[in-house]
Protein backbone atom coordinates (compact mmCIF):
# COMPACT_ATOMS: atom_id res chain seq x y z
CA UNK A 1 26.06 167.00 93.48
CA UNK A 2 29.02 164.39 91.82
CA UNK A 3 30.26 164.39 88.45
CA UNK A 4 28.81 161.22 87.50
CA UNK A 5 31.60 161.06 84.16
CA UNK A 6 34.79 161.64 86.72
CA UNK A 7 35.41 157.79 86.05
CA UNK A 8 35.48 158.12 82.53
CA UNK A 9 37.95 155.33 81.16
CA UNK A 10 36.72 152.53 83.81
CA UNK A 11 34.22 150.12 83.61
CA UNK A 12 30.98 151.64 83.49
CA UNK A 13 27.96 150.29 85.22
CA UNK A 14 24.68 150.86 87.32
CA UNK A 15 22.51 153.73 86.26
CA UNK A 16 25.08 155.35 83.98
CA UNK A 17 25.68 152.58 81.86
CA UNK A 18 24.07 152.88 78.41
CA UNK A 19 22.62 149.37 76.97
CA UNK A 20 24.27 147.84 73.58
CA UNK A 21 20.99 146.10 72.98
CA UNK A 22 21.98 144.99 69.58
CA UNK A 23 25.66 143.56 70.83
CA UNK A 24 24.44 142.49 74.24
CA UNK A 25 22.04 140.33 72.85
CA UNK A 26 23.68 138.40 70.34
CA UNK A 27 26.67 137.28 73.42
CA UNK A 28 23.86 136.36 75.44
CA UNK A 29 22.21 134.43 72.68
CA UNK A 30 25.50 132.65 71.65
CA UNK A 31 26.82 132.23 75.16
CA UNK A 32 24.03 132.16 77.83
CA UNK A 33 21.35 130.55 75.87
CA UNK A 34 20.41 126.83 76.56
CA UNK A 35 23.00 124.28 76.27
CA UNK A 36 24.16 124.47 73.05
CA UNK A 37 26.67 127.11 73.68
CA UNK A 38 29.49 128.67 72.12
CA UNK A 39 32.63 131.22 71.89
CA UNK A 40 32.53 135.04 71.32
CA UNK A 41 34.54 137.95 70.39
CA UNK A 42 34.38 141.53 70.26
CA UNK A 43 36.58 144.29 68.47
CA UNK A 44 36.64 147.57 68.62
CA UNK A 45 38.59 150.54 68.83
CA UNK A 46 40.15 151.75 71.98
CA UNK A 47 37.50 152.53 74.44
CA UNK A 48 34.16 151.97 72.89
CA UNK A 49 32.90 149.98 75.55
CA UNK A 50 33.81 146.76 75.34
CA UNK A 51 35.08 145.89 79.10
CA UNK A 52 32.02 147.70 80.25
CA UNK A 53 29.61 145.10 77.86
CA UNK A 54 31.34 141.92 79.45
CA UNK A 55 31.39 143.20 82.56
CA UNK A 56 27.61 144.09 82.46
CA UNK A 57 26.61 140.85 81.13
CA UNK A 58 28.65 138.32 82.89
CA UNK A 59 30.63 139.70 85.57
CA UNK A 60 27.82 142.01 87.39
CA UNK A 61 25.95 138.71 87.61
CA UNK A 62 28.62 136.15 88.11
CA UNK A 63 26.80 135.46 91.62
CA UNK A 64 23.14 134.32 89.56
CA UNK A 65 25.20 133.01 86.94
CA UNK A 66 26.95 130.55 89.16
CA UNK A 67 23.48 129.72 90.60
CA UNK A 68 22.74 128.24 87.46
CA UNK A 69 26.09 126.51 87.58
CA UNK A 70 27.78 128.73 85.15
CA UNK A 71 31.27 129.54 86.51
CA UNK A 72 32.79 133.14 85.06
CA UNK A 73 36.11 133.45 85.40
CA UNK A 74 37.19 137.64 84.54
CA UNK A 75 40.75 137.84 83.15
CA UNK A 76 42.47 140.57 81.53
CA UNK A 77 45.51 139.39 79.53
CA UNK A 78 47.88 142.60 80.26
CA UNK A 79 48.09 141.39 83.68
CA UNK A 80 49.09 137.78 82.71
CA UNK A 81 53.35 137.76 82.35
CA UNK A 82 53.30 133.75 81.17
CA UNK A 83 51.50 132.34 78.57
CA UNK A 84 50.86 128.96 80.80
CA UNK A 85 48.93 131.53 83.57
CA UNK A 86 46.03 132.24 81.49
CA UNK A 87 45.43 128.48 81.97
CA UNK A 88 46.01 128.03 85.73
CA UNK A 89 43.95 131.24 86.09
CA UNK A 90 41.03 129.41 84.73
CA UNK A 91 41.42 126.34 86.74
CA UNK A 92 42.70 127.94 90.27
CA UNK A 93 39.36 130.51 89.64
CA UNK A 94 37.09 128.58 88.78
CA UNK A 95 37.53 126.01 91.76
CA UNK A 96 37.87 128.56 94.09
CA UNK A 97 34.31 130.05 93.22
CA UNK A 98 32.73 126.27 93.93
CA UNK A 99 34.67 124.53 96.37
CA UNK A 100 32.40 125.89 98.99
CA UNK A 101 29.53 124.89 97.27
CA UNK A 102 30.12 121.48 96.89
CA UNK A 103 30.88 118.79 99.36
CA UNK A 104 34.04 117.45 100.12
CA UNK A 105 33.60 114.35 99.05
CA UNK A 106 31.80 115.46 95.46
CA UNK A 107 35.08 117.48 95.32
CA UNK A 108 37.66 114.68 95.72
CA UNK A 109 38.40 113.57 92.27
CA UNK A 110 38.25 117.46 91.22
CA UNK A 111 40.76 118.73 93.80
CA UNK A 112 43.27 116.30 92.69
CA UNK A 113 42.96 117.24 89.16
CA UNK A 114 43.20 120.70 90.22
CA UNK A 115 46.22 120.62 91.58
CA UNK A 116 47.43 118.93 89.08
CA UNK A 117 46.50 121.03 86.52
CA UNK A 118 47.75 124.51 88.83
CA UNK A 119 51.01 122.39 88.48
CA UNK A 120 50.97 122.21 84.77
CA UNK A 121 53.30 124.23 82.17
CA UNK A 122 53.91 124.53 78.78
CA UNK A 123 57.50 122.73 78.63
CA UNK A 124 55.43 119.22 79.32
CA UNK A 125 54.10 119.49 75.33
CA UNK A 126 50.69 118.34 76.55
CA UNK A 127 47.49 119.83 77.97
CA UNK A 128 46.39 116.29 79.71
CA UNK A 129 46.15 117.97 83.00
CA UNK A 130 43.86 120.97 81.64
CA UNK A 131 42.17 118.70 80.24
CA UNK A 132 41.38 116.31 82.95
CA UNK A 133 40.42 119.01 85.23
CA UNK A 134 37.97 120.43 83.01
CA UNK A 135 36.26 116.95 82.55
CA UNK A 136 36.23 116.72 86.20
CA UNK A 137 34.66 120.13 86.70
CA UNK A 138 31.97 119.16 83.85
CA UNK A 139 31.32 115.97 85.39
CA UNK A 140 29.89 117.89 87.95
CA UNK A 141 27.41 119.67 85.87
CA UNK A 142 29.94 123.28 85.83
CA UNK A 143 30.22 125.05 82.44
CA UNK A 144 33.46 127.71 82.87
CA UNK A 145 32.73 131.21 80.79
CA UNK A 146 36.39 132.78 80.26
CA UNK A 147 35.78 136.41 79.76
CA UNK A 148 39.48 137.02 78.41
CA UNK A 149 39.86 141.10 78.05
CA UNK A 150 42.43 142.72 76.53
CA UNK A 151 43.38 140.04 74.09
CA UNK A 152 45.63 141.64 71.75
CA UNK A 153 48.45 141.21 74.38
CA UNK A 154 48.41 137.26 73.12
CA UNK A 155 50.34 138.68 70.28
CA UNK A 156 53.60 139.21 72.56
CA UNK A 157 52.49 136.23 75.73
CA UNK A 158 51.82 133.87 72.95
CA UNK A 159 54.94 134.68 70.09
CA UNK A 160 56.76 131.57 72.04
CA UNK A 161 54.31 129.37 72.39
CA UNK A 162 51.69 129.77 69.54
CA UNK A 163 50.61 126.19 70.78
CA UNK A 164 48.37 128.35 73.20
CA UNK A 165 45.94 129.33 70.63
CA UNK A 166 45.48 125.41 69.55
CA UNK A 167 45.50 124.75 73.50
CA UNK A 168 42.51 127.26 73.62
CA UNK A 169 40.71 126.30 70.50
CA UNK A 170 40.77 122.68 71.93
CA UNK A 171 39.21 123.71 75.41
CA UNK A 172 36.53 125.50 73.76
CA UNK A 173 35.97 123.57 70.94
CA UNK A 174 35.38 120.09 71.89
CA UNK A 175 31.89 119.45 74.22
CA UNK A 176 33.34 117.68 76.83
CA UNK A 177 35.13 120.58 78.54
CA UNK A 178 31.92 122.79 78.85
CA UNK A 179 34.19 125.90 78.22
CA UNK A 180 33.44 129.10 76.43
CA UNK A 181 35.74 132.06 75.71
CA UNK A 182 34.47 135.78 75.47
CA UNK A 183 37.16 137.84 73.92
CA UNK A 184 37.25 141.24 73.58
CA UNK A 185 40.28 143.18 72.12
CA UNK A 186 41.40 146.14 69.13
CA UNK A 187 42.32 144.01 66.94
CA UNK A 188 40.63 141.13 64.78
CA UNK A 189 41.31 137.67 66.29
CA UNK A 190 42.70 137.06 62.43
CA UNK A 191 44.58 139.68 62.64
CA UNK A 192 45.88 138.81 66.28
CA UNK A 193 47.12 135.37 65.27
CA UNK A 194 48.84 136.62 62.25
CA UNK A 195 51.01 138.85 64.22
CA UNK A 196 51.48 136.30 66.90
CA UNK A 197 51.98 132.95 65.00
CA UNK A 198 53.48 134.70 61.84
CA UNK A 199 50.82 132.36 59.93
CA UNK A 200 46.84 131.22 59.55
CA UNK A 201 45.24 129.76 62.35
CA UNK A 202 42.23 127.70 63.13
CA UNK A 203 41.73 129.17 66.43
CA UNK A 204 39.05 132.52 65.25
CA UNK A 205 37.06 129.81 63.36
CA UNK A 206 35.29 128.69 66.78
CA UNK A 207 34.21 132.48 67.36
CA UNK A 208 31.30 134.52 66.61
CA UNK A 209 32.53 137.95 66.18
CA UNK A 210 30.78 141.29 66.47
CA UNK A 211 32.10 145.00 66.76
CA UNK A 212 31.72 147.37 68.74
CA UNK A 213 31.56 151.35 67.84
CA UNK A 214 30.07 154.18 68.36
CA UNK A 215 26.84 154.51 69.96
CA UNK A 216 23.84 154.11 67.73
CA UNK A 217 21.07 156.38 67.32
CA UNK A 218 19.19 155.03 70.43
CA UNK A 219 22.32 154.34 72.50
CA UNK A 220 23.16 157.99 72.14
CA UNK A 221 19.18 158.91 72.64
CA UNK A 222 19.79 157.40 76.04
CA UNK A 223 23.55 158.57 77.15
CA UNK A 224 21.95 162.37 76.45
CA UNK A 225 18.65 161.14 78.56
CA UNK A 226 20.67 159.84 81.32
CA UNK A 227 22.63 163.46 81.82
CA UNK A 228 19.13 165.33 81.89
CA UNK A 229 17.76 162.67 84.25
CA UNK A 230 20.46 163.64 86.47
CA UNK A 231 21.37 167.19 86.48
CA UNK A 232 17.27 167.97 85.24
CA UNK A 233 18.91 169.61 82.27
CA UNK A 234 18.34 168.81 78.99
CA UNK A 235 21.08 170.06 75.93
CA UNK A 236 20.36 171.66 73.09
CA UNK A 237 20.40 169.87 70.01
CA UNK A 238 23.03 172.27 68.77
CA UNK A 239 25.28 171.21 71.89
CA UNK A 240 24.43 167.67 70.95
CA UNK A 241 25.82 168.03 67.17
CA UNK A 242 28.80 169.80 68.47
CA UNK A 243 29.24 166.57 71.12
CA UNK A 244 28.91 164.69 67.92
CA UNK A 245 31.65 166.45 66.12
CA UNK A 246 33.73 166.14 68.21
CA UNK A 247 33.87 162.66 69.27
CA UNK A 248 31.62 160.73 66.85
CA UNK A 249 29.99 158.94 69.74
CA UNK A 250 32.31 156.86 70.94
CA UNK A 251 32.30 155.68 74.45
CA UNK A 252 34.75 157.49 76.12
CA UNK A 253 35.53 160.27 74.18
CA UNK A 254 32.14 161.58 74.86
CA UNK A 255 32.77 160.89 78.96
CA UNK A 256 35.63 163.10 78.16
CA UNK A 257 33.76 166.01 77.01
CA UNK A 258 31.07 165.80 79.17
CA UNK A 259 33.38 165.79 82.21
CA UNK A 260 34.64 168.87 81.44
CA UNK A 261 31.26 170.12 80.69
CA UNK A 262 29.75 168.84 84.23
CA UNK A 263 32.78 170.04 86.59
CA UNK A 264 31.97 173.79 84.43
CA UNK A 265 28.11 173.55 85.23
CA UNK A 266 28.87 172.53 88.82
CA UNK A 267 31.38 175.15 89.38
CA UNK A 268 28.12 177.55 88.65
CA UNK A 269 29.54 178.53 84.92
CA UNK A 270 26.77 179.54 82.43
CA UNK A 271 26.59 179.51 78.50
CA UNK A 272 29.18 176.56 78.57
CA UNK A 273 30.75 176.38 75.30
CA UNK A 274 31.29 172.64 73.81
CA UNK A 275 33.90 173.64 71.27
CA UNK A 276 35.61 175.75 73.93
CA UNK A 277 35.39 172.47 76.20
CA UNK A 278 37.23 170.36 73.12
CA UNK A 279 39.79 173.21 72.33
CA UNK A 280 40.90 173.42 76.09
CA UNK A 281 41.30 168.95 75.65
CA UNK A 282 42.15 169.25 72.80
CA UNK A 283 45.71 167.58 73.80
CA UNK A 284 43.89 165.01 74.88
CA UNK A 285 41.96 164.48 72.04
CA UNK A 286 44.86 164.26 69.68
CA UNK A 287 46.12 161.46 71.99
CA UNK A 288 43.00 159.23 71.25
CA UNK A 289 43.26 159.92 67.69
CA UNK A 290 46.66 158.72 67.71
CA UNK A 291 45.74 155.87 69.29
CA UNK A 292 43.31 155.20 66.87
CA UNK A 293 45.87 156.20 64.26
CA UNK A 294 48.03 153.65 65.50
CA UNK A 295 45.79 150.93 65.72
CA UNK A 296 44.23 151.02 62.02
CA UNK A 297 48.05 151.47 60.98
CA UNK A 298 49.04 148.14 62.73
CA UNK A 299 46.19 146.27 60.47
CA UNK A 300 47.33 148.32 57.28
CA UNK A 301 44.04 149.88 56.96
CA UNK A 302 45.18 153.19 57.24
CA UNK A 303 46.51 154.32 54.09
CA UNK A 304 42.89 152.36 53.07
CA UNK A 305 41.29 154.89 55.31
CA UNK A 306 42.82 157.80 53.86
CA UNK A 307 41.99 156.80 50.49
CA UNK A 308 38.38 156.02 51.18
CA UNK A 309 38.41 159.65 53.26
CA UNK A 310 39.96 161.77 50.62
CA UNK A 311 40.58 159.60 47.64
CA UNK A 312 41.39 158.11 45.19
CA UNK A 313 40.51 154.41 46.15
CA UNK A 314 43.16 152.67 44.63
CA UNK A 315 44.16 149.95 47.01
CA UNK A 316 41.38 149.66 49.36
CA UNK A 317 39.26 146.37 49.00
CA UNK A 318 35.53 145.77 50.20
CA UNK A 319 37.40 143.89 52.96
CA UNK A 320 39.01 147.36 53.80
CA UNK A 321 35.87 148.61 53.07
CA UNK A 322 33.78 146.38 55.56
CA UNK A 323 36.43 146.43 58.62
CA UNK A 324 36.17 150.26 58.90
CA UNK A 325 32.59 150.15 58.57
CA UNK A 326 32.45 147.38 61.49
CA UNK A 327 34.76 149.38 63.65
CA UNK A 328 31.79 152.46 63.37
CA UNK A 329 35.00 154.45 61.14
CA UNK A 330 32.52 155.02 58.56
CA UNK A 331 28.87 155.48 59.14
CA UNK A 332 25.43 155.99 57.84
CA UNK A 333 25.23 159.53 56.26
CA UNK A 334 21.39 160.22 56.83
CA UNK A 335 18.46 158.33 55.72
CA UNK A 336 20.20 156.66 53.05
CA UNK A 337 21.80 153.46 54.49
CA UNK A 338 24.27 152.39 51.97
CA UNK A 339 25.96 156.17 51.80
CA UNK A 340 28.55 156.43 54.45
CA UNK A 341 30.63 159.65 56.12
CA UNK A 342 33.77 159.00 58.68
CA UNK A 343 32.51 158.95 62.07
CA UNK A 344 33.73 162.22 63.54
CA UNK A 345 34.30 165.48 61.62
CA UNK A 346 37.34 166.21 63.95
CA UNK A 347 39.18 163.37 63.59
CA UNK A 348 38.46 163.84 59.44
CA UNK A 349 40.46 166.58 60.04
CA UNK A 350 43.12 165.42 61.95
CA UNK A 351 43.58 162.65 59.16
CA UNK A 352 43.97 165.66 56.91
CA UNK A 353 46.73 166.95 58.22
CA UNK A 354 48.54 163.27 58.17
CA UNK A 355 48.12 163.19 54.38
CA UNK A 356 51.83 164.83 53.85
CA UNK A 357 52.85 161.70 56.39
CA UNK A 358 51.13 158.88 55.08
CA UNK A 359 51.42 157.68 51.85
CA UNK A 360 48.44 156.53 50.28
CA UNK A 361 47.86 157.83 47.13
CA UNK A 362 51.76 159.32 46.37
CA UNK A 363 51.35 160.56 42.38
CA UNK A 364 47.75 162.51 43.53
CA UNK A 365 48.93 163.72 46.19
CA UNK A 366 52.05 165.04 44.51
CA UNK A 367 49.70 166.59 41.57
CA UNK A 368 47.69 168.56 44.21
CA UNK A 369 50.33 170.12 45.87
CA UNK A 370 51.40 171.54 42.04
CA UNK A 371 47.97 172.45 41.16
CA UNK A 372 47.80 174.41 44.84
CA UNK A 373 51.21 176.05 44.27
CA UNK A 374 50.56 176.64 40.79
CA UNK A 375 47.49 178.85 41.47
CA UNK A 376 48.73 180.55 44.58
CA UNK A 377 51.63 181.87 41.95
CA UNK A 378 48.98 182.55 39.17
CA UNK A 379 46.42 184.23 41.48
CA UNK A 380 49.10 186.40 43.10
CA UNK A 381 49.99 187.67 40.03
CA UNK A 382 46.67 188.56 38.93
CA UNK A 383 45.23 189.92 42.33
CA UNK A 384 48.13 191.12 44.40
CA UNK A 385 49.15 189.48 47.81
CA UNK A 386 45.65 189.89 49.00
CA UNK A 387 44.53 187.33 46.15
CA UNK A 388 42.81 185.04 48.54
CA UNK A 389 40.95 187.80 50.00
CA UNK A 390 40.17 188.83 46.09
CA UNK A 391 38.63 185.51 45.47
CA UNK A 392 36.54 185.08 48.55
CA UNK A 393 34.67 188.61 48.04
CA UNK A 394 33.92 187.53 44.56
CA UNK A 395 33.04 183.55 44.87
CA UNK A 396 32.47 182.92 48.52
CA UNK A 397 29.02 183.11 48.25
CA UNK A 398 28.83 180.23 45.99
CA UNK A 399 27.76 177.17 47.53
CA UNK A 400 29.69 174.84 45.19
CA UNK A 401 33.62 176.05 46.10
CA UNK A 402 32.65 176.05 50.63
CA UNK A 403 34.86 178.51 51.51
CA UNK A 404 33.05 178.82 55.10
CA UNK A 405 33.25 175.66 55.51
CA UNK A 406 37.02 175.76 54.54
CA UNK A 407 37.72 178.09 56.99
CA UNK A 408 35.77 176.39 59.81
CA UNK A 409 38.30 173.35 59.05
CA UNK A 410 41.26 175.61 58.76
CA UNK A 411 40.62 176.84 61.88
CA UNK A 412 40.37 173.24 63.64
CA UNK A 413 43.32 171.88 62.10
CA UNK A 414 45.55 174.91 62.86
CA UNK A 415 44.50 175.12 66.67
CA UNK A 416 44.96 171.16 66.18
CA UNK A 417 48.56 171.88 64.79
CA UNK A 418 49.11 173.65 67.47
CA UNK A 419 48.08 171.58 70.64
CA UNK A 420 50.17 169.15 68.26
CA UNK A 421 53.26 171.56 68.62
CA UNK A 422 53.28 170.91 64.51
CA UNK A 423 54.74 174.78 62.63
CA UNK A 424 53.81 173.48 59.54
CA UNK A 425 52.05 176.61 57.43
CA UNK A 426 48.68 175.78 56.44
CA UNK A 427 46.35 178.22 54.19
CA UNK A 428 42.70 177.80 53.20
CA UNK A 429 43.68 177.10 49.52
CA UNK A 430 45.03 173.85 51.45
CA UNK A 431 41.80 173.09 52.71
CA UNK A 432 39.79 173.22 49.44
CA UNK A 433 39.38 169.41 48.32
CA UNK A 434 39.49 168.72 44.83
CA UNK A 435 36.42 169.20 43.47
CA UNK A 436 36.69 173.22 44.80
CA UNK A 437 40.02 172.85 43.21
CA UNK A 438 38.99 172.22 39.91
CA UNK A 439 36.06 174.72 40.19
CA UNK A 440 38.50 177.94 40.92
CA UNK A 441 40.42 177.07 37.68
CA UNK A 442 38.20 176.76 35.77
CA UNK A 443 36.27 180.08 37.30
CA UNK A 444 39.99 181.93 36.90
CA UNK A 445 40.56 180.04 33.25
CA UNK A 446 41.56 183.41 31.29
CA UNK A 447 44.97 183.03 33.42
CA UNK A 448 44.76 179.70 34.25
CA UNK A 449 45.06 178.71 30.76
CA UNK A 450 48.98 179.31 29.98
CA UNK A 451 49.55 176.13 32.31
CA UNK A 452 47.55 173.78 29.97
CA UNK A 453 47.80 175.34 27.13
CA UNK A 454 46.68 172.22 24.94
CA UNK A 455 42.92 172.22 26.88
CA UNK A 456 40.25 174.71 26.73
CA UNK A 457 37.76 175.69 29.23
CA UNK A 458 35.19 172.81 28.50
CA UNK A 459 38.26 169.95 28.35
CA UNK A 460 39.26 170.76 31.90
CA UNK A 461 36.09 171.11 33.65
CA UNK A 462 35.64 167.59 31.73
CA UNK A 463 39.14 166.19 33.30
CA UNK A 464 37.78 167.79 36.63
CA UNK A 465 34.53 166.10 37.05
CA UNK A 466 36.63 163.34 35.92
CA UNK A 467 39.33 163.39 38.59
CA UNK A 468 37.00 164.93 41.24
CA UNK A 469 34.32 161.76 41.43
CA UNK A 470 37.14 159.37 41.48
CA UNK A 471 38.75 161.41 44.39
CA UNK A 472 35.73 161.34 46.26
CA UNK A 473 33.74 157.92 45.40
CA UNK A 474 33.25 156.28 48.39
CA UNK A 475 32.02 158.95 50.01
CA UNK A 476 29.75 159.78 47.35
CA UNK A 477 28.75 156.99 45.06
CA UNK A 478 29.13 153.70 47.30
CA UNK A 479 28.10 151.96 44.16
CA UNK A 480 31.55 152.20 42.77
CA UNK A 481 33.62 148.91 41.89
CA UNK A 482 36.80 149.92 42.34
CA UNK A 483 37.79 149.02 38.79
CA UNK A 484 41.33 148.77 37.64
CA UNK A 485 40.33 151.02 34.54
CA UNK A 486 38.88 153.61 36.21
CA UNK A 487 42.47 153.61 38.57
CA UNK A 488 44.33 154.02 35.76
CA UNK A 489 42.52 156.09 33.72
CA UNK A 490 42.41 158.87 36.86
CA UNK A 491 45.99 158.08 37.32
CA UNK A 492 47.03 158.92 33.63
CA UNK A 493 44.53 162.45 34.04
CA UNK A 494 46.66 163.26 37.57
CA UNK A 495 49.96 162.80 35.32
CA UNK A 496 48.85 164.56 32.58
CA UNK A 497 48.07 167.69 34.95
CA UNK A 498 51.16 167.31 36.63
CA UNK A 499 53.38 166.89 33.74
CA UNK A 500 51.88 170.22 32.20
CA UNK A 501 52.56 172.15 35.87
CA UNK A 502 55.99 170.40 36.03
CA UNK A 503 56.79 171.81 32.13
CA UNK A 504 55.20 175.04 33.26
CA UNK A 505 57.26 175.53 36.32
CA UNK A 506 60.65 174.87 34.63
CA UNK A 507 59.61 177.60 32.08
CA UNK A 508 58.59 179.54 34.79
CA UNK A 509 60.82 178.81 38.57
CA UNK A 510 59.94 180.92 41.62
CA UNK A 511 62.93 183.46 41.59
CA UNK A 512 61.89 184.75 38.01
């Protein structure tokens, strides 16, 4: 028997390929459907699918398609070196798939603008041959579907010639050329011509645009049905969560794990472990989360991300807000619709350990590492250098300060460290967030104390729950406005804590 996921990263089709209902529908709607068609993009982060979607749709049936006199013509931009060859692509394909259809005589006027247009280039500051050919090729009832993949290379093809996203917008735009483009790349088309043309440009307005992300609740229903309908084995729902964890149900970086798992099951292995799977990849894994880190840092939505992930929101807009939702960053937590959680626990914690790296929320982030330092000095003088081990006998059973869960992070992001050949120390009072934070001072207030010595007890779990719902809103209260006042009013509570610790400390340095 075959590992049916040893082609994980290539197009995926046949039995193995999981239906984007949702998705595939609204291309086929927009692009297929009667006459009145029109242009579509999709985004999404690397690997989620979207070659496999066009090449589903229109590709797999480019044979019926044409039957119905709909030419599609598959490019993928990284493998175009001039900006002009995207063009001749389109004409030199899309002839070649009907000249032997049509007779030579129906294909006189058409051949001559063909070669005219093959001929063409950008230095002659006009698109009259393009143009002319695909009036030709519409005369004789042919509409030409573009499926353009890997788009965000326009960004360095088209830096030159920026005239090649009017060029395209005209094509698609006017009826006469019965031409549609299907788009799919990382980045928003916006985004895409901002980077390439160093302005605004009309060229996204002709575009219906959808995302792509992780599967859906159905779509993963079936990728989990498919496995059992091939091996006659059916996983647990606790291997299923742990799938989940891992990779947040994205496309490819559940292919990965399940390889692994498959070539262990064939081999004759039993009790295969999924988070032993992900800790032997787990290289690999921190090379797709790079990736991703890399991408959402190219549209500045990372330091958004990271704000939205561990607070405080402070920059982020709803835009922010609504591009990381359509990229399936953030999705439904439960039931409840409107709450949202980050996609994959793992890569949560791999954005953890950036948050020394990436500045998003500088003066918080600052005041955190005092408060942290500031009790590992206080609680070592009150317990001894087994403090930590002091506290967790006599509050880890408290369901409010998560120590196990703590731990279970500490553990990833160390081992993640690690693979990462990072040395950077971590401890598990650097895993509690802030809302734990608070919670152990004011639980250890009797020494505590000294460092504020102007608050009492009930003032600082007041400044706490304060500080602690602005550091986690989004993830907790999505019915926050991200109001200037409530910025500054956390930002003035995170200086007056630090101010106190930063008075304290000079009263107090290390070597005393």
């Amino acid at each position: 028997m075959e590992n049916i996921y040893a082609n994980a990263g290539k197009v995926i089709s046949g039995e193995r390929y999981v239906t984007r209902g949702g998705i595939e529908e609204k291309i086929k709607n927009r692009v297929l459907a009667g006459q009145a068609t029109g242009s579509f993009s999709i985004m999404g982060m690397q690997r989620t699918g979207k070659s496999s979607i066009l090449a589903n749709i229109f590709v797999k049936n480019s044979s019926a398609l044409l039957q119905k006199r709909r030419i599609v013509v598959d490019i993928s931009l990284s493998s175009i070196n001039k900006p002009e060859n995207l063009f001749t692509e389109i004409v030199g394909r899309s002839f070649g798939k009907i000249r032997r259809r049509e007779a030579a005589e129906d294909l006189k006027y058409l051949e001559e603008s063909y070669e005219e247009a093959m001929a063409w280039n950008l230095e002659r500051g006009s698109m009259r041959e393009l143009q002319d050919y695909m009036e030709e090729l519409a005369a004789l009832d042919y509409h030409v579907i573009a499926v353009v993949d890997e788009f965000d290379n326009a960004i360095s093809l088209f830096e030159k010639y920026p005239q090649c996203f009017n060029y395209m917008r005209e094509l698609a735009y006017k009826e006469e050329y019965h031409l549609d483009f299907v788009i799919a790349s990382r980045r928003m088309l916006t985004e895409i011509c901002k980077l390439a043309v160093k302005g605004v440009s009309p060229f996204p307005n002709i575009f219906e645009n959808c995302f792509v992300g992780p599967y859906g609740e159905a779509e993963l229903a079936r990728y989990f049905e498919i496995f059992q309908d091939t091996y006659g084995i059916a996983l647990t729902e606790k291997e299923k969560k742990s799938i989940l964890k891992y990779t947040g149900g994205l496309a490819y970086w559940m292919d990965v794990l399940m390889k692994a798992y498959v070539d262990r099951m064939l081999a004759g292995e039993k009790n295969i472990s999924i988070e032993q799977i992900y800790e032997e990849n787990m290289y690999t894994f921190l090379t797709l989360y790079d990736k991703l880190k890399d991408l959402l840092e190219d549209q500045e939505l990372l330091a958004p991300l990271m704000q939205l992930t561990f607070g405080p929101v402070q920059t982020a807009t709803r835009e922010d807000i609504n591009i990381l939702c359509g990229y399936g960053i953030f999705v439904p937590a439960g039931p409840d619709r409107e709450k949202r959680k980050i996609f994959s626990e793992s890569f949560r914690d791999y954005l953890f350990m950036l948050q020394e790296s990436v500045e998003f929320a500088p003066l918080w982030n600052k005041t955190e590492r005092g408060m942290r330092s500031v009790f590992t000095r206080m609680m070592f003088k009150k317990y001894g250098k087994n403090w930590l081990r002091e506290l967790k006998n006599k509050y880890g059973e408290q369901e409010s300060l998560k120590f196990a869960e703590s731990e279970r992070r500490l553990g990833n992001l160390r081992r993640m460290m690690q693979a990462g050949r990072q040395t950077t120390e971590v401890t598990l009072i650097d895993m509690l967030d802030t809302r734990v934070l608070f919670r152990l001072f004011e639980k250890e207030w009797d020494v505590m104390q000294v460092v504020f010595p102007d608050l009492d007890r009930e003032r600082w779990k007041e400044l706490g729950g304060r500080v602690s719902s602005a550091r986690n809103e989004f993830q907790h209260n999505n019915s926050h406005n991200l109001s200037r006042d409530v910025i500054a009013q956390n930002n003035a509570d995170m200086q007056f804590i630090l101010e106190r610790i930063e008075k304290w400390n000079e009263k107090h340095p290390v070597s005393a």
